[in-house]
N, C-alpha and C. Protein backbone atom coordinates (compact mmCIF):
# COMPACT_ATOMS: atom_id res chain seq x y z
N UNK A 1 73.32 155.08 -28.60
CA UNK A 1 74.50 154.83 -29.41
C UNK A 1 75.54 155.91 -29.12
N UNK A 2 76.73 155.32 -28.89
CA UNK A 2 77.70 156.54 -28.54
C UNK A 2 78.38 157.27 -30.18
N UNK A 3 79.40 158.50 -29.62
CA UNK A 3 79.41 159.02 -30.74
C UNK A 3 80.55 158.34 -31.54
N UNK A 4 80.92 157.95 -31.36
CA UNK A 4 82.20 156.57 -32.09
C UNK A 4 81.26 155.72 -32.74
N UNK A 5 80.40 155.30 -32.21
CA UNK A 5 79.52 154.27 -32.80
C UNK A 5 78.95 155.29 -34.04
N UNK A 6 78.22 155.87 -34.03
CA UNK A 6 77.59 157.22 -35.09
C UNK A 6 79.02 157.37 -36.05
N UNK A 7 80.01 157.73 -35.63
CA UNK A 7 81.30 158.32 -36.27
C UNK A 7 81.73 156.71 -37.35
N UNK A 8 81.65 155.46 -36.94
CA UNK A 8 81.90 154.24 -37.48
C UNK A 8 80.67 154.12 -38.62
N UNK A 9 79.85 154.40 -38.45
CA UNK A 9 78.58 154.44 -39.27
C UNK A 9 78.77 155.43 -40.94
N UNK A 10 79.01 156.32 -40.11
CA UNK A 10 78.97 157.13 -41.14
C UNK A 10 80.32 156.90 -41.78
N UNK A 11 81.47 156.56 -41.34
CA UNK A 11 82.73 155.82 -41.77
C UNK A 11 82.26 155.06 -43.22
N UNK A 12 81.90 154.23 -42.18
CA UNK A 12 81.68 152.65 -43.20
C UNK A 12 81.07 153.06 -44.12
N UNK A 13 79.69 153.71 -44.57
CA UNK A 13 79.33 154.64 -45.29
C UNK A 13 79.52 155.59 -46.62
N UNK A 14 80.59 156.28 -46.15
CA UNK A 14 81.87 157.32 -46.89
C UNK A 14 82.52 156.14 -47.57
N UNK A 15 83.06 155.13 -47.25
CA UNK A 15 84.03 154.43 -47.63
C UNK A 15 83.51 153.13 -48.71
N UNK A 16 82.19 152.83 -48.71
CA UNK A 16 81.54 152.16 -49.81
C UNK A 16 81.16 153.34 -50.52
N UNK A 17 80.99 154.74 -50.50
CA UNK A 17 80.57 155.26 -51.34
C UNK A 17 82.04 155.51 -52.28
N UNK A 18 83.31 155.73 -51.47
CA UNK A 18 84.40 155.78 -52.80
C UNK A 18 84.84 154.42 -53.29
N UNK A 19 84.08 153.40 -52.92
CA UNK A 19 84.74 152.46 -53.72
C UNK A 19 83.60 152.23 -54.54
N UNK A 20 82.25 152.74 -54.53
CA UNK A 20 80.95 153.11 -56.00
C UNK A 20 81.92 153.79 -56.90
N UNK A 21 81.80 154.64 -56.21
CA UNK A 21 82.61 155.66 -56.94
C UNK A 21 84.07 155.09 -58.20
N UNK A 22 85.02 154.68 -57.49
CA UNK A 22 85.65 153.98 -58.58
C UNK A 22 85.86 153.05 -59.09
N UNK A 23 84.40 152.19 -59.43
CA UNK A 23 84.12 151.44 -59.92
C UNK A 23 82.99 151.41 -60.90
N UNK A 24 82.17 152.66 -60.69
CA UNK A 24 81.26 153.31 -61.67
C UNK A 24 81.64 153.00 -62.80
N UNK A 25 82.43 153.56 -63.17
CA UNK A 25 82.80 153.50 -65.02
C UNK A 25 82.88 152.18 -65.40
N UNK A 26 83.40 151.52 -64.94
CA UNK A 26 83.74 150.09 -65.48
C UNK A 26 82.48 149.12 -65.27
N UNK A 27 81.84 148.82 -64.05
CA UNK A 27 80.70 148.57 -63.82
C UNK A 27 79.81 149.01 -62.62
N UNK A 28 78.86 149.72 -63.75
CA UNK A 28 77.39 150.28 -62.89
C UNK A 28 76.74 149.17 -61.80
N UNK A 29 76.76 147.69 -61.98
CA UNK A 29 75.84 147.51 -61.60
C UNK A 29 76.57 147.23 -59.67
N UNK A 30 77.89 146.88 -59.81
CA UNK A 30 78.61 146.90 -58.83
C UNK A 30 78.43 148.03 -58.25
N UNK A 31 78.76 149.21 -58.69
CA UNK A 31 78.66 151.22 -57.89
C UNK A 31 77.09 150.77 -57.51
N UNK A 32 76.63 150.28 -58.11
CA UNK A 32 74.85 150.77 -57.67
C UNK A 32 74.31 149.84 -55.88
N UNK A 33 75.24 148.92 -56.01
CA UNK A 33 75.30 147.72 -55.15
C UNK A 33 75.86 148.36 -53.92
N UNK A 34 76.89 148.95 -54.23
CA UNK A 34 77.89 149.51 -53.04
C UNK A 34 77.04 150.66 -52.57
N UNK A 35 76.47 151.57 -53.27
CA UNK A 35 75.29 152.90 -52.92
C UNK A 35 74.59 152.50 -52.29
N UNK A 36 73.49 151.47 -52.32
CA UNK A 36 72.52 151.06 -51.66
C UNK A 36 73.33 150.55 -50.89
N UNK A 37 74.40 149.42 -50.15
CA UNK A 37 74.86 149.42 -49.23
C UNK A 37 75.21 150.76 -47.92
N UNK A 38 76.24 151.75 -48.86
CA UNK A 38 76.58 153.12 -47.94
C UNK A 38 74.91 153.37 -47.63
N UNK A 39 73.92 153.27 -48.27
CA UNK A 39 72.97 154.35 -47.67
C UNK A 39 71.90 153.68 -46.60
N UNK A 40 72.31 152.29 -46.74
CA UNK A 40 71.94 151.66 -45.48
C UNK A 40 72.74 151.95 -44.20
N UNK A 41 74.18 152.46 -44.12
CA UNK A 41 74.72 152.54 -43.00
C UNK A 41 74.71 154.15 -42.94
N UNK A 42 74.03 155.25 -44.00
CA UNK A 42 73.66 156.35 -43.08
C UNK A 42 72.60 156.65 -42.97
N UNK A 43 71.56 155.42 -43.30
CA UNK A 43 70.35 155.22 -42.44
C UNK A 43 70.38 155.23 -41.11
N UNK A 44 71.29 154.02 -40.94
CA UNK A 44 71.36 153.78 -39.42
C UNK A 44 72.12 154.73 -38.66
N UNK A 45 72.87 155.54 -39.36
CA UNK A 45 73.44 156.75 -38.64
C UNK A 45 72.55 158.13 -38.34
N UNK A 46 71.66 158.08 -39.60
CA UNK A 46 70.76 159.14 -39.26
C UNK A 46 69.94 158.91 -37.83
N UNK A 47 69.28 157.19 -38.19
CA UNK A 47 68.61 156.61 -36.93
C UNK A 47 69.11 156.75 -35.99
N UNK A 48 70.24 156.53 -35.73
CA UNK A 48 71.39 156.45 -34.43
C UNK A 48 71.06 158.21 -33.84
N UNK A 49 71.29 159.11 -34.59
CA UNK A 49 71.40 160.36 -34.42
C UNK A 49 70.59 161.57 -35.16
N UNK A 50 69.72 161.38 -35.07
CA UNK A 50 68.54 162.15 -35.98
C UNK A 50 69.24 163.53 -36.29
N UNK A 51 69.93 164.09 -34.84
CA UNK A 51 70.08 165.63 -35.02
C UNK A 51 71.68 165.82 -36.36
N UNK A 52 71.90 164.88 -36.60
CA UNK A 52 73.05 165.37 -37.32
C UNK A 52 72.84 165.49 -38.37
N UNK A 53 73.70 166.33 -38.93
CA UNK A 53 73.30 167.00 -40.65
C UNK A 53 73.88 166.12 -41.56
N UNK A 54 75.27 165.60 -41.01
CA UNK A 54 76.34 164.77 -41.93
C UNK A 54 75.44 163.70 -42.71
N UNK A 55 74.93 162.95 -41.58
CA UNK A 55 74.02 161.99 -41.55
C UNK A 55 72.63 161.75 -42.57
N UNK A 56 71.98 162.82 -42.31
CA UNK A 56 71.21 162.93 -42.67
C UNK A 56 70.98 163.32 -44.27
N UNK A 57 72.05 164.59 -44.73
CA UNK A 57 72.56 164.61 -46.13
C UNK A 57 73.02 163.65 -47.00
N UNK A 58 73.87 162.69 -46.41
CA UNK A 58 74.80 161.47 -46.86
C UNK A 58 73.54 161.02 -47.08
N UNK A 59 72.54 160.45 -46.38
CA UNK A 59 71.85 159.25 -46.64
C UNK A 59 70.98 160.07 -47.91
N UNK A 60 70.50 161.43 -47.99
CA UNK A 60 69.94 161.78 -49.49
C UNK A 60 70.82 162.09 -50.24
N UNK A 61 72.22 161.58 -50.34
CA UNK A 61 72.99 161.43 -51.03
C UNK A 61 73.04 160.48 -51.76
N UNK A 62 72.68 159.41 -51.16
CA UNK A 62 72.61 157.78 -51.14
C UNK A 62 71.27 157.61 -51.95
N UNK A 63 70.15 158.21 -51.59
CA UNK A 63 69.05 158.31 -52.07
C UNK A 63 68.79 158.86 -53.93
N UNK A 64 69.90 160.01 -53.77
CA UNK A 64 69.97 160.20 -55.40
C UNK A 64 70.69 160.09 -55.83
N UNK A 65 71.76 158.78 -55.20
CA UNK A 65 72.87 158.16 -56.30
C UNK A 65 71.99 156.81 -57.09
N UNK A 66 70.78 156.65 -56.15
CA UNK A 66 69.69 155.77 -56.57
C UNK A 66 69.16 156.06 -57.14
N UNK A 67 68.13 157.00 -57.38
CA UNK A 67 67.71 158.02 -58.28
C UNK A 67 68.36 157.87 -59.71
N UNK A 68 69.43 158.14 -59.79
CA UNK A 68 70.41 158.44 -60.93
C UNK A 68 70.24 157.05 -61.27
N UNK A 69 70.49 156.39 -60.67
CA UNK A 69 70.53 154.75 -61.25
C UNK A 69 69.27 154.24 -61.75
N UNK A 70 68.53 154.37 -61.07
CA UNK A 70 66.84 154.23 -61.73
C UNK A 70 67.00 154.98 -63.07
N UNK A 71 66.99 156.22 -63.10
CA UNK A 71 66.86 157.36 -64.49
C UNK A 71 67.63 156.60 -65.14
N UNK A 72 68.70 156.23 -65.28
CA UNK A 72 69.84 155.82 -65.77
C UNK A 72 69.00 154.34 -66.80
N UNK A 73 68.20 153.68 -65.73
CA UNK A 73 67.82 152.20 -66.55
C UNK A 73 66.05 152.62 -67.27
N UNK A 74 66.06 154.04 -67.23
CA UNK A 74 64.32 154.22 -67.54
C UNK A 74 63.44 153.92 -67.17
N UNK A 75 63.59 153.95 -65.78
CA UNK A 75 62.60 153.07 -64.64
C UNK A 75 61.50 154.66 -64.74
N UNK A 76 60.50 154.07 -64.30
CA UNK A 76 59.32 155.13 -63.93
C UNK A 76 59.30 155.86 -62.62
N UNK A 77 60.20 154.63 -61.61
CA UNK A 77 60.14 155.04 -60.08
C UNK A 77 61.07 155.80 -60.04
N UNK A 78 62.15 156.41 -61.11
CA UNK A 78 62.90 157.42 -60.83
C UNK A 78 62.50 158.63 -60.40
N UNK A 79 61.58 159.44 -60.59
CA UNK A 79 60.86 160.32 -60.29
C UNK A 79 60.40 160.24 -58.63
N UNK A 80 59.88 159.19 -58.52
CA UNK A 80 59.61 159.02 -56.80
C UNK A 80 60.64 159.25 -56.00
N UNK A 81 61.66 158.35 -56.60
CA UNK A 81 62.80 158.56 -55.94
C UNK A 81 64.02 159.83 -55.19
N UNK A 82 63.45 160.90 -56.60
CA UNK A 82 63.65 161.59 -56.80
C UNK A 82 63.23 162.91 -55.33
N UNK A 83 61.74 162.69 -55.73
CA UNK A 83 61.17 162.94 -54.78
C UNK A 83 61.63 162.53 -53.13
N UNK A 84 62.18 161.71 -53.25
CA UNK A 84 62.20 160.66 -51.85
C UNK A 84 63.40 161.66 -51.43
N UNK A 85 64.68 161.68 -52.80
CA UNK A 85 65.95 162.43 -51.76
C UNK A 85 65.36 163.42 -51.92
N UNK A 86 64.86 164.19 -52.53
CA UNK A 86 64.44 165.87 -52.04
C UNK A 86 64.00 166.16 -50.78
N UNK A 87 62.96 165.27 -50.15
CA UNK A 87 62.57 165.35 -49.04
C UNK A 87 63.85 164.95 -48.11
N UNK A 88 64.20 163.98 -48.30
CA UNK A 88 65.45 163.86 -47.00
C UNK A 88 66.62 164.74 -47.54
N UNK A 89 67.12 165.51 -48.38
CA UNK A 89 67.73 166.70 -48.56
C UNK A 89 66.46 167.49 -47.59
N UNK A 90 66.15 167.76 -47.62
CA UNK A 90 64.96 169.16 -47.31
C UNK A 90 65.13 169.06 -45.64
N UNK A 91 64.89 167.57 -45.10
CA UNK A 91 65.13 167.20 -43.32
C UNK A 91 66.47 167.54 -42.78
N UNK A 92 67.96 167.51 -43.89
CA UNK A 92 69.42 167.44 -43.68
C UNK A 92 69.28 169.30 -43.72
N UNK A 93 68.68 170.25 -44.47
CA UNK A 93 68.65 171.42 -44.39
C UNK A 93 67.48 172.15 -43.31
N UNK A 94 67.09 171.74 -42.82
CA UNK A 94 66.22 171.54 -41.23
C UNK A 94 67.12 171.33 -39.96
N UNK A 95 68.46 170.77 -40.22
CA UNK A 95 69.19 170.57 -39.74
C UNK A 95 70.72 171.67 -39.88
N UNK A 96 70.21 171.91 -40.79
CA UNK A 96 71.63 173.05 -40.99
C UNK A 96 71.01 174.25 -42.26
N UNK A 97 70.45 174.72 -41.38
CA UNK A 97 69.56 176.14 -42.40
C UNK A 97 70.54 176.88 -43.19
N UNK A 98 71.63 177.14 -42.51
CA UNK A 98 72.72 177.73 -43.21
C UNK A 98 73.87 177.61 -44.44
N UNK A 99 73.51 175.82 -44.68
CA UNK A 99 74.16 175.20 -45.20
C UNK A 99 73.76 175.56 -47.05
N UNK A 100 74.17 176.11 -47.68
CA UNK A 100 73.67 176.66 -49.53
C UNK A 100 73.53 174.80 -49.48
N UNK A 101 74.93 174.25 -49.78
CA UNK A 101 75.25 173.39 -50.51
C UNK A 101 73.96 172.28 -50.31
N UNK A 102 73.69 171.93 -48.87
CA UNK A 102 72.19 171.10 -49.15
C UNK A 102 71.26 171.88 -49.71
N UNK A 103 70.91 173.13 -49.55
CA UNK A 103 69.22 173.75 -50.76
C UNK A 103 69.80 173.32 -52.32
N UNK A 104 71.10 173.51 -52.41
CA UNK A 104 71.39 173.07 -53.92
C UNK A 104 70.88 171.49 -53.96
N UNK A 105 71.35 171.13 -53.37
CA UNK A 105 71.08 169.52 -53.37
C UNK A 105 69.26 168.96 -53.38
N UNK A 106 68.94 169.53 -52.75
CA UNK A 106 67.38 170.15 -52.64
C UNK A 106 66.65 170.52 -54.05
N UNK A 107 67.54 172.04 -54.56
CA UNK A 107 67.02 172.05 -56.09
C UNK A 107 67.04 170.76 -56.68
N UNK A 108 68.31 170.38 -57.20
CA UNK A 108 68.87 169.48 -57.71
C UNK A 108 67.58 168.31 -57.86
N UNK A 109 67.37 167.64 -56.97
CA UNK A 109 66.44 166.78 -56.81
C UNK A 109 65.49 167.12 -57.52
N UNK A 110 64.46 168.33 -56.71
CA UNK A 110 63.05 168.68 -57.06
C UNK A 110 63.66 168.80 -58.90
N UNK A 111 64.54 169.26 -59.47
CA UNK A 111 64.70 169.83 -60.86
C UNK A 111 64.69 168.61 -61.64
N UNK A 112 65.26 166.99 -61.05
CA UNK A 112 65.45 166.34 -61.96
C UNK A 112 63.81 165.48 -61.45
N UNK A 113 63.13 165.42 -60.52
CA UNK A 113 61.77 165.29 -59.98
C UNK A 113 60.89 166.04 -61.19
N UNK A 114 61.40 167.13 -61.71
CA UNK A 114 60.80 167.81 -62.92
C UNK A 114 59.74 168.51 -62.03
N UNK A 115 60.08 168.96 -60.64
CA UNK A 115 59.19 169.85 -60.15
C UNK A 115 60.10 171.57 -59.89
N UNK A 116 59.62 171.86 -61.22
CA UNK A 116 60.49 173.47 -61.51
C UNK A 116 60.13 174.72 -60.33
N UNK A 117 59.28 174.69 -60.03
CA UNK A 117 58.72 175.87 -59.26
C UNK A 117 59.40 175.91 -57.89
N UNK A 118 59.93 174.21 -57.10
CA UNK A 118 60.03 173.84 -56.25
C UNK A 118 61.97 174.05 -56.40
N UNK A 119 62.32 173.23 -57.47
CA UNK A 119 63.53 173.45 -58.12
C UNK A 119 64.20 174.76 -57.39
N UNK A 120 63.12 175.98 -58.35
CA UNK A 120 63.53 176.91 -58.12
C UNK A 120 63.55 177.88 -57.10
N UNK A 121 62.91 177.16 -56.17
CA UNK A 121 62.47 177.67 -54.94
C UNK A 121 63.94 178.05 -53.83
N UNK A 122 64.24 176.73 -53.95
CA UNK A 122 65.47 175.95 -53.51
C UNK A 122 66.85 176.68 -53.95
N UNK A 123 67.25 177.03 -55.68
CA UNK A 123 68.35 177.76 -56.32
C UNK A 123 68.43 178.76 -55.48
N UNK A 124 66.78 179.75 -55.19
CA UNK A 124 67.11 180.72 -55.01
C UNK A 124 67.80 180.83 -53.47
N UNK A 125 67.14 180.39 -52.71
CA UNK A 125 67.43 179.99 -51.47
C UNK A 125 68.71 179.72 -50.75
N UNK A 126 69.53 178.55 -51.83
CA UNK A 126 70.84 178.45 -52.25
C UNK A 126 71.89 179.47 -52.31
N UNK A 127 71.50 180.33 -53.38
CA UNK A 127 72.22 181.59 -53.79
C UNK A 127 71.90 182.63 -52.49
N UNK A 128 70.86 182.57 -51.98
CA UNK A 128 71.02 184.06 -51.02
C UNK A 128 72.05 183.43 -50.31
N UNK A 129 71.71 182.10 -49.46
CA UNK A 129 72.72 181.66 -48.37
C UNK A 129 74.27 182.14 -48.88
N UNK A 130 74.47 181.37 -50.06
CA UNK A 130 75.74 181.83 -50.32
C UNK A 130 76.13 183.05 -50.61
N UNK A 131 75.50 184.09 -51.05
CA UNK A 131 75.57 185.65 -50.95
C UNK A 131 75.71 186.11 -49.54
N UNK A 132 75.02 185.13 -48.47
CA UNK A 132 75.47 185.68 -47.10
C UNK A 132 76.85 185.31 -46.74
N UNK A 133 77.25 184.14 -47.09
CA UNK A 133 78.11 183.12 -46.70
C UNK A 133 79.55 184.20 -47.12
N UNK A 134 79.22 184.68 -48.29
CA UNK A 134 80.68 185.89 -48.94
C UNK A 134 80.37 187.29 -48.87
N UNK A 135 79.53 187.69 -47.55
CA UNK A 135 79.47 188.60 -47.31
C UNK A 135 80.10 189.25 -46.12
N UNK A 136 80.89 190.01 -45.68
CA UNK A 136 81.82 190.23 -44.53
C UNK A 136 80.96 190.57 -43.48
């Protein structure tokens, strides 16, 4: 797959996720429709391109805008889910060690996963990066 093709992917992607986005408030079940759509096309972008971070984050982006939506209806599989973007957060920071903002994303998950130890594993991890990140 060329990189236009990857770059269209992750496009199409971004662009159902802002129209979830402002349509959330008014109706969930539409945003939830459009999420699972975007995170099918940075599936196939991750697939297309394993090594990219964009890619790979977006789609556990996608993963715990699902998440949220499960929790949201008191589903039980929220927790799995949960689990599910932590791990593909965890592959997108495998990909960019340097990056705070995915280990946050990482906590984030494991914390609402209700796995604290792991949670916190991640904050801390988070915070050094960014203590390096504003360090001269």
């Amino acid at each position: 797959m060329t990189a236009d093709a990857y770059a269209q992917l992750l496009q199409s992607g971004n662009d159902l996720v802002a129209q979830a986005q402002a349509v959330a408030t008014q109706d969930f079940a539409q945003a939830r429709a459009l999420w699972q759509q975007a995170g099918a096309f940075f599936a196939k972008a991750h697939q297309a391109d394993p090594e990219q971070h964009a890619a790979a984050l977006r789609l556990g982006q996608a993963w715990m805008a699902e998440a949220h939506a499960l929790q949201k209806q008191g589903s039980a599989h929220a927790a799995i889910m949960w689990r599910n973007a932590a791990a593909q957060c965890e592959r997108a920071f495998d990909l960019a060690p340097e990056h705070a903002p995915t280990a946050m994303h990482v906590a984030s998950c494991h914390a609402w996963a209700q796995e604290d130890e792991a949670a916190q594993a991640w904050a801390e991890i988070a915070k050094h990066l960014k203590e390096q990140q504003n360090t001269p």
